[in-house]
N, C-alpha and C. Protein backbone atom coordinates (compact mmCIF):
# COMPACT_ATOMS: atom_id res chain seq x y z
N UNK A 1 0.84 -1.18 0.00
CA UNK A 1 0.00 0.00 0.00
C UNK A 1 0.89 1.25 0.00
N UNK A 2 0.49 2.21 -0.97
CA UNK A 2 1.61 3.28 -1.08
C UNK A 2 0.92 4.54 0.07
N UNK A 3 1.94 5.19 0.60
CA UNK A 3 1.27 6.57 1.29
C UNK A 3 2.36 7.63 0.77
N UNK A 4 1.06 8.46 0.36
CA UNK A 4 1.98 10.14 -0.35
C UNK A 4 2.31 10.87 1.24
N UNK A 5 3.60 11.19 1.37
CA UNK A 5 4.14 12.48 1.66
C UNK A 5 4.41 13.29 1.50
N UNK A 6 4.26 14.28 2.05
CA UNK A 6 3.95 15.73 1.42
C UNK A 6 5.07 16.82 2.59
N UNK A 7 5.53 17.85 1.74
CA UNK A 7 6.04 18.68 2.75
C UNK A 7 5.73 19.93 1.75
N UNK A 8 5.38 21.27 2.16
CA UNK A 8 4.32 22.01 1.44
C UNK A 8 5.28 23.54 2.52
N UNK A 9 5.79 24.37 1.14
CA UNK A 9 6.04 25.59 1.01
C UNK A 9 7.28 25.81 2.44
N UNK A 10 8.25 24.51 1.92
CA UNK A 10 9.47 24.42 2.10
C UNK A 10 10.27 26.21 2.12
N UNK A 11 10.91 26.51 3.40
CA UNK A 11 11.35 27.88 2.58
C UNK A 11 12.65 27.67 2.31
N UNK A 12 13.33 28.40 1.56
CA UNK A 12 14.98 28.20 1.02
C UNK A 12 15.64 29.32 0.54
N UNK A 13 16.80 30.23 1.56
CA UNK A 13 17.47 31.32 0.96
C UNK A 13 18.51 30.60 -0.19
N UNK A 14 18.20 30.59 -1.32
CA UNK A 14 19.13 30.38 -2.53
C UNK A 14 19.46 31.10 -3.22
N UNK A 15 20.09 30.91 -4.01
CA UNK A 15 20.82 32.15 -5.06
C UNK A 15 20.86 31.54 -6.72
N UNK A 16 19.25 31.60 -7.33
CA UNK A 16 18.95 30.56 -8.47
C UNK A 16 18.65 32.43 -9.07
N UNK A 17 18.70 32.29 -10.71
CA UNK A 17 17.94 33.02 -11.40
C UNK A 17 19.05 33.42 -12.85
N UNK A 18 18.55 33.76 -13.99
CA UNK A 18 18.76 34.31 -14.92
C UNK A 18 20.05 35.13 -14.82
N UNK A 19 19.27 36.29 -14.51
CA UNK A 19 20.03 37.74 -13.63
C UNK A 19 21.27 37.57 -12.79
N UNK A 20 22.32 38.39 -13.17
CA UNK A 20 23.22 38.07 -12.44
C UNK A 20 22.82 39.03 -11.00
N UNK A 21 21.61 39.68 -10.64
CA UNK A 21 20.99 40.06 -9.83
C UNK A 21 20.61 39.22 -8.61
N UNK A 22 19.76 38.03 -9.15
CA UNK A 22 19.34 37.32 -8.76
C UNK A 22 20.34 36.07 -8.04
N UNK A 23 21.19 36.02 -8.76
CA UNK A 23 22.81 35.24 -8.07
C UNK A 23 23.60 35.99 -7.49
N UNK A 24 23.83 37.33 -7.53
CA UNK A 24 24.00 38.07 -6.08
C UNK A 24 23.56 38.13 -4.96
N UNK A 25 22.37 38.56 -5.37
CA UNK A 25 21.60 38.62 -3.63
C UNK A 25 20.88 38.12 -3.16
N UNK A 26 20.51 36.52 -3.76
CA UNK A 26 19.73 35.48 -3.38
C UNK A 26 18.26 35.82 -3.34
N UNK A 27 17.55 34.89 -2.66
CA UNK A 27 16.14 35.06 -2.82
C UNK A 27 15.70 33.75 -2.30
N UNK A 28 14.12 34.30 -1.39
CA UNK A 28 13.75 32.89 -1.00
C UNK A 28 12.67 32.21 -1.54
N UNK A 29 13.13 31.14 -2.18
CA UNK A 29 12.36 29.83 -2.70
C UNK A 29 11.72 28.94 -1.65
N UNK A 30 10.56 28.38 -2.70
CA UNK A 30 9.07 28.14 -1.52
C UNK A 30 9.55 26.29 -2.17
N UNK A 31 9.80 25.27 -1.76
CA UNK A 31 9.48 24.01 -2.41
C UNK A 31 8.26 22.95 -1.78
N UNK A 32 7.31 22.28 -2.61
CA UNK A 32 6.61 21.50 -2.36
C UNK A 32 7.12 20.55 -2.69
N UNK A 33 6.82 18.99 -2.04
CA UNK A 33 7.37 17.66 -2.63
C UNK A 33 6.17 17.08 -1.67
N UNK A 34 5.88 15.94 -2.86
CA UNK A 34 5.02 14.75 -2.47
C UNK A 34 6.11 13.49 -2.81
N UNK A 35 6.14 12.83 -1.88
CA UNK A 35 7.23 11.32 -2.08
C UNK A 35 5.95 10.27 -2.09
N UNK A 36 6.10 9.15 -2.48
CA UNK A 36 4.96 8.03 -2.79
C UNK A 36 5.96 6.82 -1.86
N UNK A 37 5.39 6.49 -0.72
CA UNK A 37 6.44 5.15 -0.09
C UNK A 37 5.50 4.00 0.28
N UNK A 38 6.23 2.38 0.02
CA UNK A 38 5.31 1.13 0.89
C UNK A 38 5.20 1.78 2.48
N UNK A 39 4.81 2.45 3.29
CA UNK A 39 4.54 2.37 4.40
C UNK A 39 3.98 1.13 5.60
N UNK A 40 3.33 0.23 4.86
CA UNK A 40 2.78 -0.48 5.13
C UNK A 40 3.76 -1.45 6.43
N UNK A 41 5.35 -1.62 6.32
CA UNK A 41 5.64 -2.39 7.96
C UNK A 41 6.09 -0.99 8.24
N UNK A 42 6.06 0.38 7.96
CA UNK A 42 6.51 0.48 9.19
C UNK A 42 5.13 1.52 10.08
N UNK A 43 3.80 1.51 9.41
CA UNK A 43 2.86 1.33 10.37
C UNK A 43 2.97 0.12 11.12
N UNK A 44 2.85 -1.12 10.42
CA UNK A 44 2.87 -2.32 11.50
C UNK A 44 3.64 -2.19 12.96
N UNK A 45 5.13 -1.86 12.55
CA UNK A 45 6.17 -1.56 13.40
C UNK A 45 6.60 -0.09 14.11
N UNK A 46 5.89 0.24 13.84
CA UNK A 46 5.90 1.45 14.30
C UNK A 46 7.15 2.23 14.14
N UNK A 47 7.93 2.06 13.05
CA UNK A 47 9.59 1.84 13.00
C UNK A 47 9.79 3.32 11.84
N UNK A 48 10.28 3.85 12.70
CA UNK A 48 10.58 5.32 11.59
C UNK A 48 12.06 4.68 10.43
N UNK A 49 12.70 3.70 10.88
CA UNK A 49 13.97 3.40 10.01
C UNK A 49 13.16 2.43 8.54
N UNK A 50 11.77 2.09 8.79
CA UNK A 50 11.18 1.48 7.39
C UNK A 50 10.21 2.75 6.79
N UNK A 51 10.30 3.78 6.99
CA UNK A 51 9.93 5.13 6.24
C UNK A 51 10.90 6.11 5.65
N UNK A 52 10.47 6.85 5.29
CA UNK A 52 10.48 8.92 4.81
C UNK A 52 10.84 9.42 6.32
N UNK A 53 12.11 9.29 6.92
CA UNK A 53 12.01 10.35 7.65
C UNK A 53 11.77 11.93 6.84
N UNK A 54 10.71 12.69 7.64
CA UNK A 54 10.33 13.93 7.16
C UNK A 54 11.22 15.24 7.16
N UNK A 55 12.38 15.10 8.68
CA UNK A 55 13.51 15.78 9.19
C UNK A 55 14.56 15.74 7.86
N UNK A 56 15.23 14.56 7.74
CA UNK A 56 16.09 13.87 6.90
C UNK A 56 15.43 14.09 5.35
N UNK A 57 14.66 14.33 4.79
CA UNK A 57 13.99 14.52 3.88
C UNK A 57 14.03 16.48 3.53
N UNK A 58 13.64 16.99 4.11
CA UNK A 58 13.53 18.44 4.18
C UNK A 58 14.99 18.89 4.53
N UNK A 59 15.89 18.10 4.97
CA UNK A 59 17.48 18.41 4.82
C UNK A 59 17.71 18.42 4.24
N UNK A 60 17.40 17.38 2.59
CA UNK A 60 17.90 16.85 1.57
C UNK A 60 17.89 18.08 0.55
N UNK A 61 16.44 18.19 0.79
CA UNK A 61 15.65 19.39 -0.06
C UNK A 61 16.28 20.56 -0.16
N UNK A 62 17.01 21.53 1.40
CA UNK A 62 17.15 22.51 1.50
C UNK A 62 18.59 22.60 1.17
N UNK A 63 19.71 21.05 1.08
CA UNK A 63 21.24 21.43 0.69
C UNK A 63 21.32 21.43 -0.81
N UNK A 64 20.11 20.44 -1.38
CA UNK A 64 20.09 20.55 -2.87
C UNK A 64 20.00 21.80 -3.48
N UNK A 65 18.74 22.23 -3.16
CA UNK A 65 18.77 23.82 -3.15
C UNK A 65 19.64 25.05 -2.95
N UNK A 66 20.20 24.43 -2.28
CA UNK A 66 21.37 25.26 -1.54
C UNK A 66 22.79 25.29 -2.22
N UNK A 67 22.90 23.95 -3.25
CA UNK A 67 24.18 23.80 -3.33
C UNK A 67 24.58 23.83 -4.51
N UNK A 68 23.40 24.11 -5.71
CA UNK A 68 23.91 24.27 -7.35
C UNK A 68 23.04 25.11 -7.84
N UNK A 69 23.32 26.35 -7.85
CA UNK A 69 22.57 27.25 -8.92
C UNK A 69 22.47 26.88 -9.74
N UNK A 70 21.05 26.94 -10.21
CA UNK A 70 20.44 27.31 -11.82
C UNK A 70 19.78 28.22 -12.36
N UNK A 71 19.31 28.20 -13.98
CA UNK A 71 18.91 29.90 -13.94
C UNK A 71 17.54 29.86 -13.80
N UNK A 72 16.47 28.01 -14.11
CA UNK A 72 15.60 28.10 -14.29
C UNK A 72 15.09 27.93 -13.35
N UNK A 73 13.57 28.22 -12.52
CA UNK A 73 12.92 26.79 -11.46
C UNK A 73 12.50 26.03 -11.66
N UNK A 74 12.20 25.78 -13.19
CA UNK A 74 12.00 24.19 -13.70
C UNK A 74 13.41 22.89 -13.08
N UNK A 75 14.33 23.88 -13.81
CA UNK A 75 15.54 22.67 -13.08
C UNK A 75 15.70 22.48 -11.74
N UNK A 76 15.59 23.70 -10.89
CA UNK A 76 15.60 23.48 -9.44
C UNK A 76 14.96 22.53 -9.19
């Protein structure tokens, strides 16, 4: 059984854009992500190590973001 996770209007000081404006003085980006996971043992188990940690997940999000400018937010 799949369960969507969701983390909704993520904030992120990055330095993405066209403009060499916009890669100067950064700007803050909003990210949404839905992940699709079997959840199913680790409801059984109550076991956060058979999921999406949500912490560990929203880390991922904010160094990606963080760590390669681009000019578009499609690529972000």
């Amino acid at each position: 059984m799949a369960t969507k996770i969701s983390i909704r209007g993520l904030r992120v000081f990055a330095h993405h854009g066209v403009f060499e404006f916009e890669r100067a003085y950064g700007q803050d980006f909003f990210i949404d992500c839905d992940v699709w996971v079997d959840a199913e043992a680790a409801a059984a188990n109550d076991d956060l190590a058979a999921t999406v940690n949500y912490g560990a997940l929203a880390d991922a999000l904010v160094a990606d973001a963080k760590a390669n400018p681009v000019d578009l937010l499609e690529t972000l």
